[in-house]
N, C-alpha and C. Protein backbone atom coordinates (compact mmCIF):
# COMPACT_ATOMS: atom_id res chain seq x y z
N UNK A 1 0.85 -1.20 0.00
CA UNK A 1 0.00 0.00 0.00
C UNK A 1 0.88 1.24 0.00
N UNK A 2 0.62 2.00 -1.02
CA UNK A 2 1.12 3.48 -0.85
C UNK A 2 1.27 4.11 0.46
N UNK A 3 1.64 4.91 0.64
CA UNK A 3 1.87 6.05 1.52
C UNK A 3 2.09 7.76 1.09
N UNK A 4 1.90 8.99 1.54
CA UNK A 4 1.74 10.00 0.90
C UNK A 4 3.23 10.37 1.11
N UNK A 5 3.99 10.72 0.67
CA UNK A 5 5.30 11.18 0.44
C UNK A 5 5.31 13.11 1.75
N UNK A 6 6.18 12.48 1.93
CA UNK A 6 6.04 14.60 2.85
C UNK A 6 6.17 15.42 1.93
N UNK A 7 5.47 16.51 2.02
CA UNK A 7 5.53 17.73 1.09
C UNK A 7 7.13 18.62 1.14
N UNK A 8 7.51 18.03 2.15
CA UNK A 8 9.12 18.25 2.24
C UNK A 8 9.70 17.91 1.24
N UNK A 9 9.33 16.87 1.20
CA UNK A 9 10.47 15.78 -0.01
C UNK A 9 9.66 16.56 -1.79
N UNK A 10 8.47 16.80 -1.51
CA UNK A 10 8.98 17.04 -2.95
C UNK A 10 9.21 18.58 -2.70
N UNK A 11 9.29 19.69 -1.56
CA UNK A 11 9.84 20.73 -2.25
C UNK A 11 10.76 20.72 -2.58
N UNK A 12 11.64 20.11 -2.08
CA UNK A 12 13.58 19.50 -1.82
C UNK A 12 13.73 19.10 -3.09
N UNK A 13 13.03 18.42 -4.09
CA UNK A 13 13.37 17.64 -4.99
C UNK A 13 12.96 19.02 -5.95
N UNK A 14 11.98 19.77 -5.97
CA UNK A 14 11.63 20.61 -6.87
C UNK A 14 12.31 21.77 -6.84
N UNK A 15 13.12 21.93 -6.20
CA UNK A 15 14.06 23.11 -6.03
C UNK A 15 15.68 22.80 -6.24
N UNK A 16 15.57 21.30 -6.68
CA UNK A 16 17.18 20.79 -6.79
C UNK A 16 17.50 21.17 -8.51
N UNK A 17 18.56 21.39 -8.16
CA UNK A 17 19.87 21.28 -9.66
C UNK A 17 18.92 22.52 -10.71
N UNK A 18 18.90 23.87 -10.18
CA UNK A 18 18.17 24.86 -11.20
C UNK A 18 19.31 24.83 -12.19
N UNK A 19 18.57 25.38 -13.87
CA UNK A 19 19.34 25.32 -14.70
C UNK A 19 19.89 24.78 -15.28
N UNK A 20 19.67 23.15 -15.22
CA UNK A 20 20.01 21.73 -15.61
C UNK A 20 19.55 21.76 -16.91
N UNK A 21 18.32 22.34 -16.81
CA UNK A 21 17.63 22.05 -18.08
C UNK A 21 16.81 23.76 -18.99
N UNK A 22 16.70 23.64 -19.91
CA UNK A 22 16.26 24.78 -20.86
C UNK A 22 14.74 25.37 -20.34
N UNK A 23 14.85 26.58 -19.82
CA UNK A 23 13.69 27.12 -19.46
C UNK A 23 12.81 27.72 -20.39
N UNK A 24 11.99 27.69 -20.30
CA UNK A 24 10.72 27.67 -21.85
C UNK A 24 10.29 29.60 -21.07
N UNK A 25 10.02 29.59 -19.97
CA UNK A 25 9.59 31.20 -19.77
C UNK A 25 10.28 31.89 -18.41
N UNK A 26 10.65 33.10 -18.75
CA UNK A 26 11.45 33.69 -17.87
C UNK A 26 10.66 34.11 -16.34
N UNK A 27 11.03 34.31 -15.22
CA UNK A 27 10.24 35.06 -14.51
C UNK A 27 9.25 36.42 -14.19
N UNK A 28 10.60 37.17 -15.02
CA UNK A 28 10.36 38.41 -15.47
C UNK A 28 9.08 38.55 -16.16
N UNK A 29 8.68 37.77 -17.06
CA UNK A 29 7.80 37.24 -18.23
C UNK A 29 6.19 37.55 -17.85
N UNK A 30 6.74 36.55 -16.81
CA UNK A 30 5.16 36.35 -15.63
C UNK A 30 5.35 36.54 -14.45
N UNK A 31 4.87 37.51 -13.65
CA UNK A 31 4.93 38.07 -12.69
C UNK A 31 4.48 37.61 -11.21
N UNK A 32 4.96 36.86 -10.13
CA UNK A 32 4.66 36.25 -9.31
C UNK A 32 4.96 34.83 -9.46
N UNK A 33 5.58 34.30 -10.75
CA UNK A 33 5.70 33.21 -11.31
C UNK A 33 7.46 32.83 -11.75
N UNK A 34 7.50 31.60 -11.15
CA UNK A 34 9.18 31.22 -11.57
C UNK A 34 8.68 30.77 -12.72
N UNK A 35 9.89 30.43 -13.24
CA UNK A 35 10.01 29.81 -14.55
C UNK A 35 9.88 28.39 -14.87
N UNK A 36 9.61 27.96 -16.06
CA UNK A 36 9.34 26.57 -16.40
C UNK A 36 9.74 26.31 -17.00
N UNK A 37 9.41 24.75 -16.78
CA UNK A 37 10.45 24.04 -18.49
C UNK A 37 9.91 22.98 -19.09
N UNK A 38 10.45 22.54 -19.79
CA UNK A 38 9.97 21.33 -21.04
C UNK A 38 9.50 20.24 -20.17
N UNK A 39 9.88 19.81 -19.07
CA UNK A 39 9.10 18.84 -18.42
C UNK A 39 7.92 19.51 -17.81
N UNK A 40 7.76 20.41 -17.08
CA UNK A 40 6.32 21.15 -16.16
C UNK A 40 5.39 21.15 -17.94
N UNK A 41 5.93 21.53 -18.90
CA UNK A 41 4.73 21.28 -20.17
C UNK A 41 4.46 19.81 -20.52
N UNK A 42 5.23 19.09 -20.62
CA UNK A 42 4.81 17.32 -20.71
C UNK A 42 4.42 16.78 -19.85
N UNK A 43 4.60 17.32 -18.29
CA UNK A 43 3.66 16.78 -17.33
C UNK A 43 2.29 17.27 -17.38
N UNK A 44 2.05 18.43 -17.79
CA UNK A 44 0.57 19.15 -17.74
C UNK A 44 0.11 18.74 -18.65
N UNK A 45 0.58 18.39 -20.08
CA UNK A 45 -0.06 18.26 -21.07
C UNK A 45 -0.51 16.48 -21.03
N UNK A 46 1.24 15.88 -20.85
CA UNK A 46 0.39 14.45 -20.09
C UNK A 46 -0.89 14.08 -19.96
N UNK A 47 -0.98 14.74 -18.87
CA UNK A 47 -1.54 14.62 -17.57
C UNK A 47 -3.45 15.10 -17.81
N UNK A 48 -3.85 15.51 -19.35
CA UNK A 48 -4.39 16.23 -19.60
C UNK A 48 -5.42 14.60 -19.65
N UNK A 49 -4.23 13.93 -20.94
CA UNK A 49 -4.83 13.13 -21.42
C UNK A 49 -5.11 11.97 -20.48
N UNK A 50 -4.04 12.05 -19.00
CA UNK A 50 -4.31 10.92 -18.26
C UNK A 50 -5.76 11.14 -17.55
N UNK A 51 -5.88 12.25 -17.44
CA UNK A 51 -7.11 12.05 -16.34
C UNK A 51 -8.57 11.95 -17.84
N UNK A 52 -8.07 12.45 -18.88
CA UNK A 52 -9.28 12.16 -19.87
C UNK A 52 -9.85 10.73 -20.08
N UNK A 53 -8.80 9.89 -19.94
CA UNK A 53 -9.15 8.77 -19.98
C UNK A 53 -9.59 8.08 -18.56
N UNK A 54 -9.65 8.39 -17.23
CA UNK A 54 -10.11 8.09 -15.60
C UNK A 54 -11.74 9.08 -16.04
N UNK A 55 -11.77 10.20 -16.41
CA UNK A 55 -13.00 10.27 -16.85
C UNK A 55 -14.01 9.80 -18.14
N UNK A 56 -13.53 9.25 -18.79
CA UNK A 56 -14.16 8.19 -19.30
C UNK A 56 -14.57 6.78 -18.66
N UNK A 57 -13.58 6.50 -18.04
CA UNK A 57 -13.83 5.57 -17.11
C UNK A 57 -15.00 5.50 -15.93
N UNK A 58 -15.10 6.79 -14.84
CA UNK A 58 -15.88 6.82 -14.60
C UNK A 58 -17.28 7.29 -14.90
N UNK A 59 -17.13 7.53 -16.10
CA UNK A 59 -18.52 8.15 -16.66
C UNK A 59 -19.69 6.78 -17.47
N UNK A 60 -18.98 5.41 -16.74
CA UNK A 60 -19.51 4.60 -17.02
C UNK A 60 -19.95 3.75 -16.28
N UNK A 61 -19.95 4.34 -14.58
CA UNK A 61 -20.83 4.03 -13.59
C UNK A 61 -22.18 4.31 -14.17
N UNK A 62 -22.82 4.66 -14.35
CA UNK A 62 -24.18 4.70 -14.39
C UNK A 62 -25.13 3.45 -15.34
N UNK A 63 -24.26 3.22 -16.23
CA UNK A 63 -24.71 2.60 -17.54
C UNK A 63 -24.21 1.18 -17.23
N UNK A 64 -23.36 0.95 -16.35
CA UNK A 64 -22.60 -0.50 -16.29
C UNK A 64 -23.16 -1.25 -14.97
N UNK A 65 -24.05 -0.68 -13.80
CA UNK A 65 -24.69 -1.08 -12.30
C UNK A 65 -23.88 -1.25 -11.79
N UNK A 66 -22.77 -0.03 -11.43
CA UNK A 66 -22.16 -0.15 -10.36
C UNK A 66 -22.69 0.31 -8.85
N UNK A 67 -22.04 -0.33 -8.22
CA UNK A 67 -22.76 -0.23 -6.82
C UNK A 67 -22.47 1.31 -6.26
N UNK A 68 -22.83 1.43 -5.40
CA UNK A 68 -23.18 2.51 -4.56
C UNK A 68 -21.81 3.28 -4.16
N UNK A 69 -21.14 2.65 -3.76
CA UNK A 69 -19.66 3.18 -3.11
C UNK A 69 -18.94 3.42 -4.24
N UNK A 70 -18.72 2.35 -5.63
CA UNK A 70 -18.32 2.83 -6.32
C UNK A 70 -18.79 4.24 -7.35
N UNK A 71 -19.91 4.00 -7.33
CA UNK A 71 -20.64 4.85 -7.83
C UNK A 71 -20.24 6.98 -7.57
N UNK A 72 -20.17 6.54 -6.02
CA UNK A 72 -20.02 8.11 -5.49
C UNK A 72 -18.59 8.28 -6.02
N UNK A 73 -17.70 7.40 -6.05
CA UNK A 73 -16.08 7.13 -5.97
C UNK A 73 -16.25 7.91 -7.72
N UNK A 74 -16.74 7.53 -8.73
CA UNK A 74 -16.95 8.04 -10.09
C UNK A 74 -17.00 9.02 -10.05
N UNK A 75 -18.09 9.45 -9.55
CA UNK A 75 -18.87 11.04 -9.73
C UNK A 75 -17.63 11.70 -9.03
N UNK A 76 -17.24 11.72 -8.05
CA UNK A 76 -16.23 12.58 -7.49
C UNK A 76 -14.88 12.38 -8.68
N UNK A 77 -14.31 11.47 -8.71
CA UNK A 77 -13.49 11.64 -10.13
C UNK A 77 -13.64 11.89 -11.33
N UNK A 78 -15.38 12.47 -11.65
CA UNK A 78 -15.46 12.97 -13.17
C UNK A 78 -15.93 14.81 -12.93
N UNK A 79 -15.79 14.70 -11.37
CA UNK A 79 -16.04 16.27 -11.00
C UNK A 79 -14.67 16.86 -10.90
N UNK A 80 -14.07 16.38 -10.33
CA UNK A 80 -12.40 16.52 -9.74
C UNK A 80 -11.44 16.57 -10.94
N UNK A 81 -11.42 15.59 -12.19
CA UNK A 81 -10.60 15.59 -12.64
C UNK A 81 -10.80 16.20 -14.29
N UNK A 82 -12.01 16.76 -14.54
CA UNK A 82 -12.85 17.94 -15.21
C UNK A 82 -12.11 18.51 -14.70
N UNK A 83 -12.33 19.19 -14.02
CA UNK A 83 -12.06 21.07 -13.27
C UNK A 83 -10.27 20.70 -13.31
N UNK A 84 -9.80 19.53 -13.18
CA UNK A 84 -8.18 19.72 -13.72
C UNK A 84 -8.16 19.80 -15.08
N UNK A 85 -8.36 19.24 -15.56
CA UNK A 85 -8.02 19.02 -17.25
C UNK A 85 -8.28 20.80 -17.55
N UNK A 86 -9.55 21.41 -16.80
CA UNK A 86 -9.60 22.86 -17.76
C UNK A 86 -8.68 23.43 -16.97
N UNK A 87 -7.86 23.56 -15.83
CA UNK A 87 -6.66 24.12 -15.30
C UNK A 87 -5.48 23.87 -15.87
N UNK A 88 -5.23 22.74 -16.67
CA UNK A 88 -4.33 22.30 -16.96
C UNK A 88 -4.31 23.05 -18.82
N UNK A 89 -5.25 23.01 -19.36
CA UNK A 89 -5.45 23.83 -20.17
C UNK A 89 -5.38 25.36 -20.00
N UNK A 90 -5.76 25.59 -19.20
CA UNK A 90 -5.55 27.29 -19.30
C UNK A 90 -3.81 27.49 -19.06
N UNK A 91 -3.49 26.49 -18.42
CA UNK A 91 -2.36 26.87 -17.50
C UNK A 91 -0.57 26.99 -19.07
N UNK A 92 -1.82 25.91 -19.70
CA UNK A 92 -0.61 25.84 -21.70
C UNK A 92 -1.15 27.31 -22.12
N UNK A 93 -2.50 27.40 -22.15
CA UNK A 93 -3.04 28.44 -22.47
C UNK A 93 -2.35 29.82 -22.38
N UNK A 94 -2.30 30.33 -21.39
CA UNK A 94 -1.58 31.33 -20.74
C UNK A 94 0.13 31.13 -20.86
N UNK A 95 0.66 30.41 -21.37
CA UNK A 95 2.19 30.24 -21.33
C UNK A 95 2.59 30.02 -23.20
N UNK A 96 1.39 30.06 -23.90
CA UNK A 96 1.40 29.77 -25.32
C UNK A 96 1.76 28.65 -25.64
N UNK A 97 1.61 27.84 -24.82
CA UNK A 97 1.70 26.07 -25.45
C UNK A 97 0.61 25.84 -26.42
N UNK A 98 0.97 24.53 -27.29
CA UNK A 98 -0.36 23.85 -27.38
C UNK A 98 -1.02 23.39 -26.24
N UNK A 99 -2.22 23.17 -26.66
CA UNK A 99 -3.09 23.04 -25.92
C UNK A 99 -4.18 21.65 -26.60
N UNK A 100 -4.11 20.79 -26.15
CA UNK A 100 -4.39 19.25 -26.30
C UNK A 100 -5.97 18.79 -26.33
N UNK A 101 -6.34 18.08 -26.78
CA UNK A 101 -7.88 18.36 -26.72
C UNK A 101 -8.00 17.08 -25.19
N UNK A 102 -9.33 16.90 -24.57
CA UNK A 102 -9.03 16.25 -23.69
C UNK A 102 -9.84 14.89 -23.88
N UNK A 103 -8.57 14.13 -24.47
CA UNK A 103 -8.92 12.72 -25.04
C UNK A 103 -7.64 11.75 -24.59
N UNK A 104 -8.12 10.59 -24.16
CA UNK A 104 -6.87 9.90 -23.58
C UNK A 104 -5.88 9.00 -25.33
N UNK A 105 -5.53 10.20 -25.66
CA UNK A 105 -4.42 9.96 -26.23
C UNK A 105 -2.97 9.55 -26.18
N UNK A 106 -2.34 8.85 -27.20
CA UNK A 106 -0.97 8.80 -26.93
C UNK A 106 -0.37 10.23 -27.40
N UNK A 107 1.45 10.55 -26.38
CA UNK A 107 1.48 11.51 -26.15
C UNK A 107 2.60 11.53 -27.26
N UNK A 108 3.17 12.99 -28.09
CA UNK A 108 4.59 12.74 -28.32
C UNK A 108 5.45 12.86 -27.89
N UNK A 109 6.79 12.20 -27.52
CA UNK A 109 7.70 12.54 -27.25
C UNK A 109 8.95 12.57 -27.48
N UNK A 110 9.89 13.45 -27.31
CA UNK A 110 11.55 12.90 -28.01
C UNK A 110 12.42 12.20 -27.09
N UNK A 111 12.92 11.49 -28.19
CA UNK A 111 13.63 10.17 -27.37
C UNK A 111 14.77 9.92 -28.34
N UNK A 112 15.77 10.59 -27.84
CA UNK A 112 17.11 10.19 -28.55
C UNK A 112 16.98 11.04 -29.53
N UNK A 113 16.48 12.08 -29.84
CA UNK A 113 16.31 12.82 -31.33
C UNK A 113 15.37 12.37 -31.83
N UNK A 114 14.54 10.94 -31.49
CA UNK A 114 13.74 10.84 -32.40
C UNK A 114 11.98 10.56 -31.53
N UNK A 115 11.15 11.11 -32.62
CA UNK A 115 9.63 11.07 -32.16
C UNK A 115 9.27 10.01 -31.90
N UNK A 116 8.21 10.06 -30.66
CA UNK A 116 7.69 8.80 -30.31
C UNK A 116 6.57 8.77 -29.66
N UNK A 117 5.22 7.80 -29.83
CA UNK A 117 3.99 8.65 -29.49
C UNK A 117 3.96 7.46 -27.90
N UNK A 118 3.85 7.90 -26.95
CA UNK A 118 3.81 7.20 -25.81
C UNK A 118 2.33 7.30 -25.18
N UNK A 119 1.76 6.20 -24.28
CA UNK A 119 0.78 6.25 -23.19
C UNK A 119 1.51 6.96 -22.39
N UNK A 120 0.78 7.75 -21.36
CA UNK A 120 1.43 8.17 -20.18
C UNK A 120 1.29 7.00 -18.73
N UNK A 121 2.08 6.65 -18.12
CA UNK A 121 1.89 5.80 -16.98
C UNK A 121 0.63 5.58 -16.70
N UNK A 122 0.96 4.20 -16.46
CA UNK A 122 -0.86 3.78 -15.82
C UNK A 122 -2.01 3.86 -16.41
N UNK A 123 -2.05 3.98 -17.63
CA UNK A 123 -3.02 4.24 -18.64
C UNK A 123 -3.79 3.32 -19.44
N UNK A 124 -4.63 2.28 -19.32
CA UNK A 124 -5.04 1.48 -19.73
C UNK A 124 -5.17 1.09 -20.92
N UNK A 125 -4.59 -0.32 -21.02
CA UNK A 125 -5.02 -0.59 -22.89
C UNK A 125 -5.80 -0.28 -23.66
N UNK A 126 -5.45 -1.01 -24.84
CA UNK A 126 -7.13 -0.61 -25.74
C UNK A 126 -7.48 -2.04 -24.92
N UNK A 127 -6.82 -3.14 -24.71
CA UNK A 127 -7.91 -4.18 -24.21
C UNK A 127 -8.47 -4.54 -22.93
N UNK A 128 -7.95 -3.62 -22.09
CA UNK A 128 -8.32 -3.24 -20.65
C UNK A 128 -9.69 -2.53 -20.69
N UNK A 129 -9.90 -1.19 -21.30
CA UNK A 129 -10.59 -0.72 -21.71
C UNK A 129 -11.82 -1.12 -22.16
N UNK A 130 -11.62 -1.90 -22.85
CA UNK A 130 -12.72 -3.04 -23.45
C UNK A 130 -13.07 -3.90 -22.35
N UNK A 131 -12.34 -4.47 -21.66
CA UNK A 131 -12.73 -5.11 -21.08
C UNK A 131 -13.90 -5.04 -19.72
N UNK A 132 -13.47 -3.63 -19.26
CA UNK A 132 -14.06 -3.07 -18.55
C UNK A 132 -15.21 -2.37 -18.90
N UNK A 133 -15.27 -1.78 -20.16
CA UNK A 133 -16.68 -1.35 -21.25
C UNK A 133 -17.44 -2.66 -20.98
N UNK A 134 -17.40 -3.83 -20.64
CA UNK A 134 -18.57 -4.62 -21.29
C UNK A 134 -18.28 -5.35 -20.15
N UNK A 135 -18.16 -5.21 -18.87
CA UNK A 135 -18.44 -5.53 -17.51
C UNK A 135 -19.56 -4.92 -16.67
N UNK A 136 -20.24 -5.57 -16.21
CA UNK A 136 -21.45 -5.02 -15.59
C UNK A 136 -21.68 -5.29 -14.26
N UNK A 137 -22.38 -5.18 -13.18
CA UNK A 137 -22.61 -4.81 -11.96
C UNK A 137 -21.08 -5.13 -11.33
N UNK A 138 -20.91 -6.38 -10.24
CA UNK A 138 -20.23 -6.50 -9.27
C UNK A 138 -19.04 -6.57 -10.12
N UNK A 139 -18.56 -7.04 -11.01
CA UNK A 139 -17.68 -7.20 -12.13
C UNK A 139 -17.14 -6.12 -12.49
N UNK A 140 -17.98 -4.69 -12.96
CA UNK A 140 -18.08 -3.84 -13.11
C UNK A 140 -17.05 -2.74 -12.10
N UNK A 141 -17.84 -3.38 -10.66
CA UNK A 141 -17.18 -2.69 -9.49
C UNK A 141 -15.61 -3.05 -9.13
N UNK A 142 -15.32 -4.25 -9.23
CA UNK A 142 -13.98 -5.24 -9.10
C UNK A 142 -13.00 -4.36 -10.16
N UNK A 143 -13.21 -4.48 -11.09
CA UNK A 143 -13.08 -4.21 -12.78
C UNK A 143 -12.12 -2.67 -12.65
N UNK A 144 -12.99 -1.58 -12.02
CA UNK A 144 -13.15 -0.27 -12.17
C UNK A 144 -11.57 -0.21 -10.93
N UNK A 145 -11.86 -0.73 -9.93
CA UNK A 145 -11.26 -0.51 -8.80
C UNK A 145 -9.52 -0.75 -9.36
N UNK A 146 -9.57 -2.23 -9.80
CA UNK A 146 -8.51 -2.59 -10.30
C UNK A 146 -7.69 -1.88 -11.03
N UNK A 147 -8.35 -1.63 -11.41
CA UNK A 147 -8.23 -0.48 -13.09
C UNK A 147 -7.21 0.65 -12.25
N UNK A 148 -8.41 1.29 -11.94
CA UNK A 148 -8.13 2.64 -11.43
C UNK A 148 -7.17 2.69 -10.62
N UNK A 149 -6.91 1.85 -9.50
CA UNK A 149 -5.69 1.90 -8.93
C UNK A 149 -4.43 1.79 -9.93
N UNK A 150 -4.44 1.01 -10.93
CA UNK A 150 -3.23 1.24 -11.75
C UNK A 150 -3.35 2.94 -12.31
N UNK A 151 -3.79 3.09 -12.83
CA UNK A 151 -4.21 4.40 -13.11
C UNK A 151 -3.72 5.71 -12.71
N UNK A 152 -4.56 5.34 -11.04
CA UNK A 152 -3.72 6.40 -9.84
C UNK A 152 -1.94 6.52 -9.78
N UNK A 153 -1.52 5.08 -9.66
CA UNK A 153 -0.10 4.99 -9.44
C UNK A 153 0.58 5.47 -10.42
N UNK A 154 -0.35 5.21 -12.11
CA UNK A 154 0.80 6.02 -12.72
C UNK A 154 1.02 7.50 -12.61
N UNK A 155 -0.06 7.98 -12.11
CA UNK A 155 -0.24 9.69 -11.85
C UNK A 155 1.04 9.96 -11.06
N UNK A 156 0.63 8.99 -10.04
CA UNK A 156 2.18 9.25 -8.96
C UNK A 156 3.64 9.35 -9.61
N UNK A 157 3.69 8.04 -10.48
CA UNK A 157 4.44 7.81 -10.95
C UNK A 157 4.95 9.38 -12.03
N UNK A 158 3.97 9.55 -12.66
CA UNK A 158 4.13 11.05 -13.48
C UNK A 158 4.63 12.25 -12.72
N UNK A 159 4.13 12.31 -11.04
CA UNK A 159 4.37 13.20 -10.34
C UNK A 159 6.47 12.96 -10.16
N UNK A 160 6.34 11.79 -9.70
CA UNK A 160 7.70 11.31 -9.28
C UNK A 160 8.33 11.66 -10.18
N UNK A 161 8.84 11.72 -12.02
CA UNK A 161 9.38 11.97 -12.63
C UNK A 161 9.43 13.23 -12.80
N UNK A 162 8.43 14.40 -12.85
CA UNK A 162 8.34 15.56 -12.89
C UNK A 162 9.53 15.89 -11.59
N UNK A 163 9.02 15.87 -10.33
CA UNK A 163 10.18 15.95 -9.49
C UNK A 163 11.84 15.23 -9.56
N UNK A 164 11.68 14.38 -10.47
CA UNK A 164 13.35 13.96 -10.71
C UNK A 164 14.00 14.96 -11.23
N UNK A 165 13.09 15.70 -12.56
CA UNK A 165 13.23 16.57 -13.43
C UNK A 165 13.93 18.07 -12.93
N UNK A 166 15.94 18.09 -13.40
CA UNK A 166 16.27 19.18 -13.10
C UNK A 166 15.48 20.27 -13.47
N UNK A 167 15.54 21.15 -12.32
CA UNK A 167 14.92 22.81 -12.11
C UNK A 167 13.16 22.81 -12.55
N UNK A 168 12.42 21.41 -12.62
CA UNK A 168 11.07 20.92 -13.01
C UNK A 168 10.31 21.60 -11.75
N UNK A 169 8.90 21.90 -11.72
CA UNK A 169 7.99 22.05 -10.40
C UNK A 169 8.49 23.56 -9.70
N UNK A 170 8.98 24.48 -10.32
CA UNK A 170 9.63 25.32 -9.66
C UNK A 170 7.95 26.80 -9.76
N UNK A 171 7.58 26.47 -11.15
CA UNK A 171 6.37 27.16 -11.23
C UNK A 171 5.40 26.94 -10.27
N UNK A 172 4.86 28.04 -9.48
CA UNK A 172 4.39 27.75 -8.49
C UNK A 172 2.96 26.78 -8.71
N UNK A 173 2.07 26.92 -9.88
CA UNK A 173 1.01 26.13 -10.18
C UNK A 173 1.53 24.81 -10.54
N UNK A 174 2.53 24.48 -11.34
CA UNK A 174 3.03 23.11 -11.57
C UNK A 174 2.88 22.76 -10.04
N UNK A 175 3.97 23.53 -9.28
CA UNK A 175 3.82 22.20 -7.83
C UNK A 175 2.65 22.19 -7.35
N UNK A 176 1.54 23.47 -7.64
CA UNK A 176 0.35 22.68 -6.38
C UNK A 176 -0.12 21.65 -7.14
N UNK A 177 -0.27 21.85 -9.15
CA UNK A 177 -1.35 20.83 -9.55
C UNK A 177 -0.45 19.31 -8.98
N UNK A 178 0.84 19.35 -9.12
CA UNK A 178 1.80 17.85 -8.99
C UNK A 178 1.73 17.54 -7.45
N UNK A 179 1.65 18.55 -6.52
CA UNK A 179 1.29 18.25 -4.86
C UNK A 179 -0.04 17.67 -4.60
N UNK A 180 -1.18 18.17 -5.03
CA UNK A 180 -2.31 18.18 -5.45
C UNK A 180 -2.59 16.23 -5.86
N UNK A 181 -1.96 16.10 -6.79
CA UNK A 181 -2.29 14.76 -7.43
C UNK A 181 -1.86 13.98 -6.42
N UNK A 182 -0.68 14.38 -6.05
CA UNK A 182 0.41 13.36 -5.54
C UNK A 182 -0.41 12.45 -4.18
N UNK A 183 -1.33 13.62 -3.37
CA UNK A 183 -1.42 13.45 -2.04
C UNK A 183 -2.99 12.79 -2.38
N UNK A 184 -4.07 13.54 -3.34
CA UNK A 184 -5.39 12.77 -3.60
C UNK A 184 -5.35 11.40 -3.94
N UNK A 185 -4.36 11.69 -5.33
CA UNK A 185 -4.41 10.32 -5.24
C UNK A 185 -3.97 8.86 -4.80
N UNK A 186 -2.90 9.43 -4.12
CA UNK A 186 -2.55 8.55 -2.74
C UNK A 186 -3.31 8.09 -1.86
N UNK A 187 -4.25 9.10 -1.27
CA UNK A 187 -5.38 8.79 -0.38
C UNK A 187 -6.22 7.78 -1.28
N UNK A 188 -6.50 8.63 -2.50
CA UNK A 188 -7.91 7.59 -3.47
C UNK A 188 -7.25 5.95 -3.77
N UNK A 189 -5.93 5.82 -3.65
CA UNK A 189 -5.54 4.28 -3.71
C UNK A 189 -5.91 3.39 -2.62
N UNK A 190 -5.66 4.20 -1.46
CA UNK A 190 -5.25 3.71 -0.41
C UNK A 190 -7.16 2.73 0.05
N UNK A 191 -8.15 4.32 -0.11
CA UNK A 191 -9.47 3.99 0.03
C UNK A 191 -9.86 3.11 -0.84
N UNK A 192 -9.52 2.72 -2.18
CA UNK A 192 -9.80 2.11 -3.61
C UNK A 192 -9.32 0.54 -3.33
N UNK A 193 -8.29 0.15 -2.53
CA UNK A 193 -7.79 -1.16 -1.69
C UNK A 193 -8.65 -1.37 -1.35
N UNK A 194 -9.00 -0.61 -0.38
CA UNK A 194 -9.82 -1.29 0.87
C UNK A 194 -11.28 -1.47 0.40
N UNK A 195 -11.75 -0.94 -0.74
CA UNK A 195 -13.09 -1.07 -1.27
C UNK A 195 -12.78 -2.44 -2.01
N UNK A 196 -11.96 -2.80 -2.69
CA UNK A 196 -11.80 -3.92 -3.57
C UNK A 196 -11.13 -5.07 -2.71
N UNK A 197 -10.87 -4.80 -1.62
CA UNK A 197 -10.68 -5.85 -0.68
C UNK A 197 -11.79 -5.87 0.43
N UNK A 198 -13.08 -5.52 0.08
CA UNK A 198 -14.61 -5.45 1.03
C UNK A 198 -15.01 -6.54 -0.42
N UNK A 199 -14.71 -6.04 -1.61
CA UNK A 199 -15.48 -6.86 -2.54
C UNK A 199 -15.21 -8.06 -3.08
N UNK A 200 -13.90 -8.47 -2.69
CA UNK A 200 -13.21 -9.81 -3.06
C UNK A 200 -13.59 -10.76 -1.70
N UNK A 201 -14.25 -10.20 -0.54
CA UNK A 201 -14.54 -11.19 0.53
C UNK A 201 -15.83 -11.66 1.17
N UNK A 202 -16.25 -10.91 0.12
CA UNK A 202 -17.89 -11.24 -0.24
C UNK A 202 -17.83 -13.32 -0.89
């Protein structure tokens, strides 16, 4: 089982080795605002598409008879992770990035000089996906939980690399949205266990 990391550890990590890497906007630029870089834009933009696809996911409680607990567990992750995706958009928005539509797409990225279209962590197959599309009630609930906990971890996992990332998280909105994830969805694993271990002892 997870545990929430101290907010220590990632300021420590988000304030290590400035200048490692190519800063995309100056301070000066934006006012009240450090600067960012090529990773704080591939984590946001990521991150756009990761939660597009957790809201698809849960937007299929209703139609599939999921139970009750899972049910509320949906609705709170298609309320929660909405209102990120349009933060995460304004946030390219305002810095002149692209700006991604919010579909759980593969992402591009460079790798060695050369293009490469990647899932972002934890992101479910096309046959996971499916599989879980055409699962219904208690199945449904098992299904979702499973899922989603992989899901969550890769978020973490996305958070964790952003913080590896010299002079990364230094923008003050990068760290709350990456503090933000780090600690919800830590908690939402932790609760997401213990729901799928009430339903495996049935």
């Amino acid at each position: 089982m997870l545990s929430v990391k101290p907010v220590v550890f990632l300021l420590a990590l988000a304030i290590a080795a400035p200048g490692a890497r190519p800063l995309l906007g100056q301070a000066s630029q934006w006012p009240g605002r450090y600067p960012y870089t090529r990773a704080d834009v591939d984590f946001v933009t990521g991150m756009i598409s990761h939660h597009a696809q957790a809201v698809v996911m849960a937007n299929w409680a209703p139609t599939h008879g999921a139970g009750r607990s899972v049910s509320i567990l949906c609705a709170r992750i298609v309320n929660a992770q909405t209102d990120e995706i349009n933060l995460f958009q304004q946030w390219l928005s305002d810095r002149n990035q692209p700006v991604p539509e919010a579909k759980p797409l593969p992402m591009k990225m460079m790798m060695n000089g050369v293009e490469h279209e990647m899932m972002m962590p934890g992101m479910l197959t096309d046959d996971q996906m499916k599989e879980l599309e055409a699962a219904q009630g208690p199945e449904f609930d098992r299904l979702f939980l499973k899922y989603m906990v992989q899901h969550h971890q890769g978020a973490i996992t996305m958070v964790d690399q952003l913080m590896a990332s010299p002079a990364a998280a230094q923008d003050e909105v990068v760290y709350k949205f990456a503090s933000d994830i780090y600690a919800d969805q830590s908690a939402e694993i932790e609760r997401m266990q213990q729901m799928l271990s009430t339903l495996q002892s049935r």
